[in-house]
PDB file of N, CA and C in Angstrom:
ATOM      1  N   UNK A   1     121.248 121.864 156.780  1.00  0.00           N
ATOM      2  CA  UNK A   1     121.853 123.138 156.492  1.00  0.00           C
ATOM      3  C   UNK A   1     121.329 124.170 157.498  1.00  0.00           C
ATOM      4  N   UNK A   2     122.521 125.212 158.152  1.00  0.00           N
ATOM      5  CA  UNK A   2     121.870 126.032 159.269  1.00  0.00           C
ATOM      6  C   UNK A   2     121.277 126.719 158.348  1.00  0.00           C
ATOM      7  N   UNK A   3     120.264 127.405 159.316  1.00  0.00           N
ATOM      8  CA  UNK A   3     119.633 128.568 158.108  1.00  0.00           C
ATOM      9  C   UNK A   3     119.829 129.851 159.305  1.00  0.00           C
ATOM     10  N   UNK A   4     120.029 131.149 159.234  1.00  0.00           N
ATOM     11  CA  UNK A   4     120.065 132.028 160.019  1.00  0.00           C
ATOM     12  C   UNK A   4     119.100 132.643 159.883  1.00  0.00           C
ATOM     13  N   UNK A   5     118.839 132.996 161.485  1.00  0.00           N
ATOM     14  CA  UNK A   5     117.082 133.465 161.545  1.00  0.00           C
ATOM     15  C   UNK A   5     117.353 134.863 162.704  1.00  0.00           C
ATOM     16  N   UNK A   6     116.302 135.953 162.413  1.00  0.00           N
ATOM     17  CA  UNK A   6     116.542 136.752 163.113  1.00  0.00           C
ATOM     18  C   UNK A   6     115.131 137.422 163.675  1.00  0.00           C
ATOM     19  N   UNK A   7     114.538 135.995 163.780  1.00  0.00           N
ATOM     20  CA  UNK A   7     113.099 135.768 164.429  1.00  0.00           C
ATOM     21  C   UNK A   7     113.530 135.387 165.735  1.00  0.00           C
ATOM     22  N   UNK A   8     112.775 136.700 166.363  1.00  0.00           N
ATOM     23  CA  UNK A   8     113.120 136.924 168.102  1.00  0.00           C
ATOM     24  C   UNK A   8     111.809 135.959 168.528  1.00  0.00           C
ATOM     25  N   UNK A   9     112.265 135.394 169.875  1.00  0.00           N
ATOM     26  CA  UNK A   9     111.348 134.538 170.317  1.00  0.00           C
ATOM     27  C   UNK A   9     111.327 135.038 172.216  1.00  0.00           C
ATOM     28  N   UNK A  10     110.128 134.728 172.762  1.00  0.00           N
ATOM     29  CA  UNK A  10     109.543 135.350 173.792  1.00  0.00           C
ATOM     30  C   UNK A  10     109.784 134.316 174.899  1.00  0.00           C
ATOM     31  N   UNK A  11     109.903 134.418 175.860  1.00  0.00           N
ATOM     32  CA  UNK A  11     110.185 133.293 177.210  1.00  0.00           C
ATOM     33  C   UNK A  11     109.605 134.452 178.386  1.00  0.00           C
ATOM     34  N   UNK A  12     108.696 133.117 178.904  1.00  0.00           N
ATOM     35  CA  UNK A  12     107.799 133.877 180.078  1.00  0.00           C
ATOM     36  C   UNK A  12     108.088 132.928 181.454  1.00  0.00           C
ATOM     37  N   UNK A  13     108.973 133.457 182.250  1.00  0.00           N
ATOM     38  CA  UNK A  13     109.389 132.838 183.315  1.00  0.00           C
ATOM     39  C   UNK A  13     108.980 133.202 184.324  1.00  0.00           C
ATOM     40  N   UNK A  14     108.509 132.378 185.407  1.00  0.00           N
ATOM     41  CA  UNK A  14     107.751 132.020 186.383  1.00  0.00           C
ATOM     42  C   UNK A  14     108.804 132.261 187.676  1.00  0.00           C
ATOM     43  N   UNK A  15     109.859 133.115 188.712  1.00  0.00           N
ATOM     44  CA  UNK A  15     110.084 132.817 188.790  1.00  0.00           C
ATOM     45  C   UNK A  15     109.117 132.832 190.620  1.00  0.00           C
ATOM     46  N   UNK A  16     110.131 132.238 191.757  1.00  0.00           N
ATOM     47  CA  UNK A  16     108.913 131.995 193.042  1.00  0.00           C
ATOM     48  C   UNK A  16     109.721 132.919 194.369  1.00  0.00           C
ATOM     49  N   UNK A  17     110.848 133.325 193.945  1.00  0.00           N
ATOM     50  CA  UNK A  17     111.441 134.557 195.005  1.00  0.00           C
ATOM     51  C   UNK A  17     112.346 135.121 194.345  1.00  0.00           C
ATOM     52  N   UNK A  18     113.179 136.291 195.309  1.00  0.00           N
ATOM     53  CA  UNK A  18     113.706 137.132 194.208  1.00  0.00           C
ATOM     54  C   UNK A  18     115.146 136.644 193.874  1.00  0.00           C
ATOM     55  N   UNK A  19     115.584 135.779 195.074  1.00  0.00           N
ATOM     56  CA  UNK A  19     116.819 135.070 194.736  1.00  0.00           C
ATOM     57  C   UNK A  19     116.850 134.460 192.958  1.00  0.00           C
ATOM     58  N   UNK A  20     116.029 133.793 192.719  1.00  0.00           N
ATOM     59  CA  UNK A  20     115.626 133.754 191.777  1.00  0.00           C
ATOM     60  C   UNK A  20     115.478 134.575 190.454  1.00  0.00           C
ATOM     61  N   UNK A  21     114.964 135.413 190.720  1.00  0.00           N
ATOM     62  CA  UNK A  21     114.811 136.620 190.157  1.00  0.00           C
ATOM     63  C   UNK A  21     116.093 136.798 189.571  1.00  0.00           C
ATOM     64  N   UNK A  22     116.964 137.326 190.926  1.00  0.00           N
ATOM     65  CA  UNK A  22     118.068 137.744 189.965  1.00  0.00           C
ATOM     66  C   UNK A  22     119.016 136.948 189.917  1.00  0.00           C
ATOM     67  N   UNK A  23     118.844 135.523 189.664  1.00  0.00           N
ATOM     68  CA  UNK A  23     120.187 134.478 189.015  1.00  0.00           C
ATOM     69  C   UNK A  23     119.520 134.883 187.659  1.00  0.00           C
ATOM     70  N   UNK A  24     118.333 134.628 186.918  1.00  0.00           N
ATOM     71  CA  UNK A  24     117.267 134.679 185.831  1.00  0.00           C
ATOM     72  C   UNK A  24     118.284 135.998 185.308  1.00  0.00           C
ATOM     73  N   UNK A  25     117.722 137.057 185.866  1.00  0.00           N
ATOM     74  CA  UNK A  25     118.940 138.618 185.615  1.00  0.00           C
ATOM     75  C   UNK A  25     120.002 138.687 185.466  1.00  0.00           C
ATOM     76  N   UNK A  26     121.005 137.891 185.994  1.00  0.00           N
ATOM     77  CA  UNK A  26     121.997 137.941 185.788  1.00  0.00           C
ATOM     78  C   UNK A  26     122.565 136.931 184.785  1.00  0.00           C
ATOM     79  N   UNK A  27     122.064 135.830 184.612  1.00  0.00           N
ATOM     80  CA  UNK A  27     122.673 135.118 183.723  1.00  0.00           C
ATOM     81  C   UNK A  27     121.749 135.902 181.921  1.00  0.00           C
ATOM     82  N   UNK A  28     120.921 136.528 181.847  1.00  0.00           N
ATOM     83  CA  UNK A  28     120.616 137.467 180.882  1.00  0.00           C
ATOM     84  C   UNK A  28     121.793 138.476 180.553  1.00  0.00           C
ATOM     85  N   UNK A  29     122.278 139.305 181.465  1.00  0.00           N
ATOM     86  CA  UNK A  29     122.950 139.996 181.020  1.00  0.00           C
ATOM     87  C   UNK A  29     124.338 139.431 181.045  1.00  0.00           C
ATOM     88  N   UNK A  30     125.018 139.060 181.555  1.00  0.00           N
ATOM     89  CA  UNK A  30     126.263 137.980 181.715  1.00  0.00           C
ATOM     90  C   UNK A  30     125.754 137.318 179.890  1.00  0.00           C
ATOM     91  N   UNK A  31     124.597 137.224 179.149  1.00  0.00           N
ATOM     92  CA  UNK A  31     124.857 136.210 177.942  1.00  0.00           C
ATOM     93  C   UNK A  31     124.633 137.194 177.097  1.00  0.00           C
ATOM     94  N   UNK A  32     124.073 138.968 177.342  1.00  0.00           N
ATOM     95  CA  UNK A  32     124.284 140.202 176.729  1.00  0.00           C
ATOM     96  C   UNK A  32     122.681 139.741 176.046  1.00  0.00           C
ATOM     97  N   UNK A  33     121.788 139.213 176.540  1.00  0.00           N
ATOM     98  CA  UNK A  33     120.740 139.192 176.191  1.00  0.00           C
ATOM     99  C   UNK A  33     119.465 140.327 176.623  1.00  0.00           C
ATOM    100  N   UNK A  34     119.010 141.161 175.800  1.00  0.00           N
ATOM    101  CA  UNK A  34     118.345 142.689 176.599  1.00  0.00           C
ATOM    102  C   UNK A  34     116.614 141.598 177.324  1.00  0.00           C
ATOM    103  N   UNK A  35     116.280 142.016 178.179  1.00  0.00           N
ATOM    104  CA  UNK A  35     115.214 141.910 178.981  1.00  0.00           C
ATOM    105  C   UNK A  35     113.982 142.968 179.598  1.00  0.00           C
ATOM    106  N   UNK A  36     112.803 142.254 179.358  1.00  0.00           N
ATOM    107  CA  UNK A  36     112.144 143.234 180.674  1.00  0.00           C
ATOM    108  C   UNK A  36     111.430 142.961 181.544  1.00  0.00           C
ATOM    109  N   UNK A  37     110.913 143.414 182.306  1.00  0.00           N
ATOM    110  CA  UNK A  37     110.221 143.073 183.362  1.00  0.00           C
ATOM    111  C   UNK A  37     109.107 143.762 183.546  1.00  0.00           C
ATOM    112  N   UNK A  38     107.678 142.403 183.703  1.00  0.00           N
ATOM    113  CA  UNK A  38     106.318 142.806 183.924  1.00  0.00           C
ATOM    114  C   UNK A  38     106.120 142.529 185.626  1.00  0.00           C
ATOM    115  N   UNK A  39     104.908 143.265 185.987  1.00  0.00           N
ATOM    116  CA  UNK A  39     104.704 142.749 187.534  1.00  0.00           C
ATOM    117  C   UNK A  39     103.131 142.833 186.919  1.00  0.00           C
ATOM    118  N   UNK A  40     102.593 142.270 186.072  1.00  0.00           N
ATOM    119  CA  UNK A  40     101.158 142.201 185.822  1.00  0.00           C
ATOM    120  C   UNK A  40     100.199 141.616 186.258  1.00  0.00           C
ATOM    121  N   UNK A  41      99.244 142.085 187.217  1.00  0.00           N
ATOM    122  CA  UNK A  41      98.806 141.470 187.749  1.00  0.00           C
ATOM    123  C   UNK A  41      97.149 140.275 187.074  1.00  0.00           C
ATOM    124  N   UNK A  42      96.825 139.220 187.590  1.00  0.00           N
ATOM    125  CA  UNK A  42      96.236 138.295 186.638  1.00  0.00           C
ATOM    126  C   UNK A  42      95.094 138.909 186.962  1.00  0.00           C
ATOM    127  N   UNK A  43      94.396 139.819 188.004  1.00  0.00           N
ATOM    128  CA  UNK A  43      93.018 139.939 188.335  1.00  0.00           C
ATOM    129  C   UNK A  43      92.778 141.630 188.478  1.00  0.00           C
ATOM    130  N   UNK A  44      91.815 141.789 188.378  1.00  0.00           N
ATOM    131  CA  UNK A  44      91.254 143.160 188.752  1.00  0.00           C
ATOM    132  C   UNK A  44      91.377 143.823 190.263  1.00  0.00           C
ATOM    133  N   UNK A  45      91.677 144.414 190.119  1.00  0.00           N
ATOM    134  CA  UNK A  45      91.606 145.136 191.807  1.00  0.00           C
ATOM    135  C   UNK A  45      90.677 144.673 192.951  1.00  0.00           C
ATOM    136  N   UNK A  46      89.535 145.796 191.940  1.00  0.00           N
ATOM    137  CA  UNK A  46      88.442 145.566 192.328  1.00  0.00           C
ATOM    138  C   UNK A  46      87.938 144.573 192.669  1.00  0.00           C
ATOM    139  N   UNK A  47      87.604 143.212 191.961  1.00  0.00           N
ATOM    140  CA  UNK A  47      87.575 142.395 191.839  1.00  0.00           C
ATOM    141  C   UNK A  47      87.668 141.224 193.016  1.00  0.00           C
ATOM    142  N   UNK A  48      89.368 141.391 193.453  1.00  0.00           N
ATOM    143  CA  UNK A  48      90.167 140.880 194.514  1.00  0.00           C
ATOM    144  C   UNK A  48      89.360 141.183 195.812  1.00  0.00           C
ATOM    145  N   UNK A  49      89.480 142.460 195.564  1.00  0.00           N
ATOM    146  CA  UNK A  49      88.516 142.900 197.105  1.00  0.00           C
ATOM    147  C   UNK A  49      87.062 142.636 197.218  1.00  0.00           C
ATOM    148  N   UNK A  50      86.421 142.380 196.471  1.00  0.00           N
ATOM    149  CA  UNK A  50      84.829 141.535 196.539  1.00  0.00           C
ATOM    150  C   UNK A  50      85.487 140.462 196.854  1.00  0.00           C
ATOM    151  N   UNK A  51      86.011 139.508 196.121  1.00  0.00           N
ATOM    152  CA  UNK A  51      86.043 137.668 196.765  1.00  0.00           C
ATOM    153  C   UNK A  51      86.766 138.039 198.122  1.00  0.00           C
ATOM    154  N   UNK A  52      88.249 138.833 198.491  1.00  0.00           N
ATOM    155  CA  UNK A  52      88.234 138.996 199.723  1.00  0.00           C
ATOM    156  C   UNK A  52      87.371 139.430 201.091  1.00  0.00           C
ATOM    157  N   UNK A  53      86.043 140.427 200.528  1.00  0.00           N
ATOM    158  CA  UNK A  53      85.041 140.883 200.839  1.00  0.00           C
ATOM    159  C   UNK A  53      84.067 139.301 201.638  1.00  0.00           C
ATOM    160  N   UNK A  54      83.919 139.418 200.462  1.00  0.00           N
ATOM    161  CA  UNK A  54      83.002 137.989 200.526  1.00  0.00           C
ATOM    162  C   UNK A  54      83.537 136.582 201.527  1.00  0.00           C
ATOM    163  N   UNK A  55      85.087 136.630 201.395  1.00  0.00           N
ATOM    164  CA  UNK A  55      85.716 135.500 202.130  1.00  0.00           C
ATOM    165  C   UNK A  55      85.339 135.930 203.474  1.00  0.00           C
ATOM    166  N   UNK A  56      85.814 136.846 204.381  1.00  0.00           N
ATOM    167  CA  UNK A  56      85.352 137.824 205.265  1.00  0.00           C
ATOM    168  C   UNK A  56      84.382 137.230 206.103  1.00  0.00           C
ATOM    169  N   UNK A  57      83.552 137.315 205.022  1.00  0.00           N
ATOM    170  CA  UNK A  57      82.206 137.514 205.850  1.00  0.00           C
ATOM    171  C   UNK A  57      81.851 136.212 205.794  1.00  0.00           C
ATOM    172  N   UNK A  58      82.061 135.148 204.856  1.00  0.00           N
ATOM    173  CA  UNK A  58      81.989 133.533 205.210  1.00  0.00           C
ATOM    174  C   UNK A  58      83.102 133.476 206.599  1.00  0.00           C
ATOM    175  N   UNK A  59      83.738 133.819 206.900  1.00  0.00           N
ATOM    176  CA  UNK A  59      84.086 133.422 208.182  1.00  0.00           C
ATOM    177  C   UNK A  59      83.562 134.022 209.218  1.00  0.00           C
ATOM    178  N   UNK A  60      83.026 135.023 209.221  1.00  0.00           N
ATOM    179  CA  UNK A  60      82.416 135.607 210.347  1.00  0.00           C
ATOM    180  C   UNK A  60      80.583 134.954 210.203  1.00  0.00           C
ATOM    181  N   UNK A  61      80.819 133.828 209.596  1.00  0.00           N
ATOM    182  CA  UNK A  61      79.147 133.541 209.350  1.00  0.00           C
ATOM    183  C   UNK A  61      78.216 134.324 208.835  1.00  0.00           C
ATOM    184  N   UNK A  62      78.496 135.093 208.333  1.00  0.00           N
ATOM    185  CA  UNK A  62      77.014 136.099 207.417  1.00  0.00           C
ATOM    186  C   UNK A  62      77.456 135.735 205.762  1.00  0.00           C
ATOM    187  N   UNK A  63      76.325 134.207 206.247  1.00  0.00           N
ATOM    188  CA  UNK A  63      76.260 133.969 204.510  1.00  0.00           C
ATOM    189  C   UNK A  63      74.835 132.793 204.921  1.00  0.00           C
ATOM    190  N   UNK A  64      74.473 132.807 203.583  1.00  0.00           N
ATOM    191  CA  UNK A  64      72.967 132.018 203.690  1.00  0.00           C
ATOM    192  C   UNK A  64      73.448 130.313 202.914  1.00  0.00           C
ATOM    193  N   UNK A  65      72.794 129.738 203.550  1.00  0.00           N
ATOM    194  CA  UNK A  65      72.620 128.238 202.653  1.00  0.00           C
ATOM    195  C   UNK A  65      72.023 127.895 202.296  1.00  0.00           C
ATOM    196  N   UNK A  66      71.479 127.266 200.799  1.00  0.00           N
ATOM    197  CA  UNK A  66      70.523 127.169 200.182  1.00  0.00           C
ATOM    198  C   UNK A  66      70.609 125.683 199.790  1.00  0.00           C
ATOM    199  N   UNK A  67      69.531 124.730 199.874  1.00  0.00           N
ATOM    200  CA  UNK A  67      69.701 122.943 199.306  1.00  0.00           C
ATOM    201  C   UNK A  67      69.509 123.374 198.035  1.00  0.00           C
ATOM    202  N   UNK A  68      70.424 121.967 197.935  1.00  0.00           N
ATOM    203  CA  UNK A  68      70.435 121.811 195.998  1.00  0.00           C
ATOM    204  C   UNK A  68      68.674 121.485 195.416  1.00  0.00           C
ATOM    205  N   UNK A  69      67.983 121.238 196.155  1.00  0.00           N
ATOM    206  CA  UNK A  69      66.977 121.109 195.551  1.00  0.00           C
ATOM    207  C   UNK A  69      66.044 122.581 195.406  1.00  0.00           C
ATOM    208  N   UNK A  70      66.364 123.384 195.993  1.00  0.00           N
ATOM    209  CA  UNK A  70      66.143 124.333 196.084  1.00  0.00           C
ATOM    210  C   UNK A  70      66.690 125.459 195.055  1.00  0.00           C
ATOM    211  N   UNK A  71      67.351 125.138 194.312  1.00  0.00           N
ATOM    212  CA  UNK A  71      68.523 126.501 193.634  1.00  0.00           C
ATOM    213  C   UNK A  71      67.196 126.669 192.850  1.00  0.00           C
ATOM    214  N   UNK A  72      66.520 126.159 191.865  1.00  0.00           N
ATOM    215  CA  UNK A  72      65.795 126.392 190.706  1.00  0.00           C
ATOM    216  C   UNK A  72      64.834 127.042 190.982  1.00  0.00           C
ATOM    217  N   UNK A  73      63.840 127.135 192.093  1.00  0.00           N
ATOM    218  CA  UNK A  73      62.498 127.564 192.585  1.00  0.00           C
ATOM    219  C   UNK A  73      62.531 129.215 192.620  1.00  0.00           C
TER     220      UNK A  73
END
């Protein structure tokens, strides 16, 4: 037996260019389905720019090496 439900459900799409993007957009509104759009980013700003910081300077060689027998001392 159908049962009718008017429990909205969430879809988180991945997409990888904007061509993409907007087939995703258009076949939403073409099915009159309302949408929105996040650009959220997964990391901190800040954050980004230390490990980029840090990458940096491992290529320009200013970084130290330490043996594994060594980490604990």
């Amino acid at each position: 037996m159908y049962q009718n439900s008017s429990a909205m459900e969430t879809f988180i799409v991945h997409t990888e260019n904007k061509a993409q993007a907007n087939a995703i957009k258009a076949v939403l509104k073409a099915s009159n389905i309302t949408f929105e759009k996040t650009t959220e980013k997964p990391y901190n700003s800040e954050f980004v720019k230390k490990i980029q910081k840090s990458d940096q300077e491992y290529k320009a060689g200013q970084f130290k090496t330490i043996k594994t027998e060594d980490l604990w001392k």
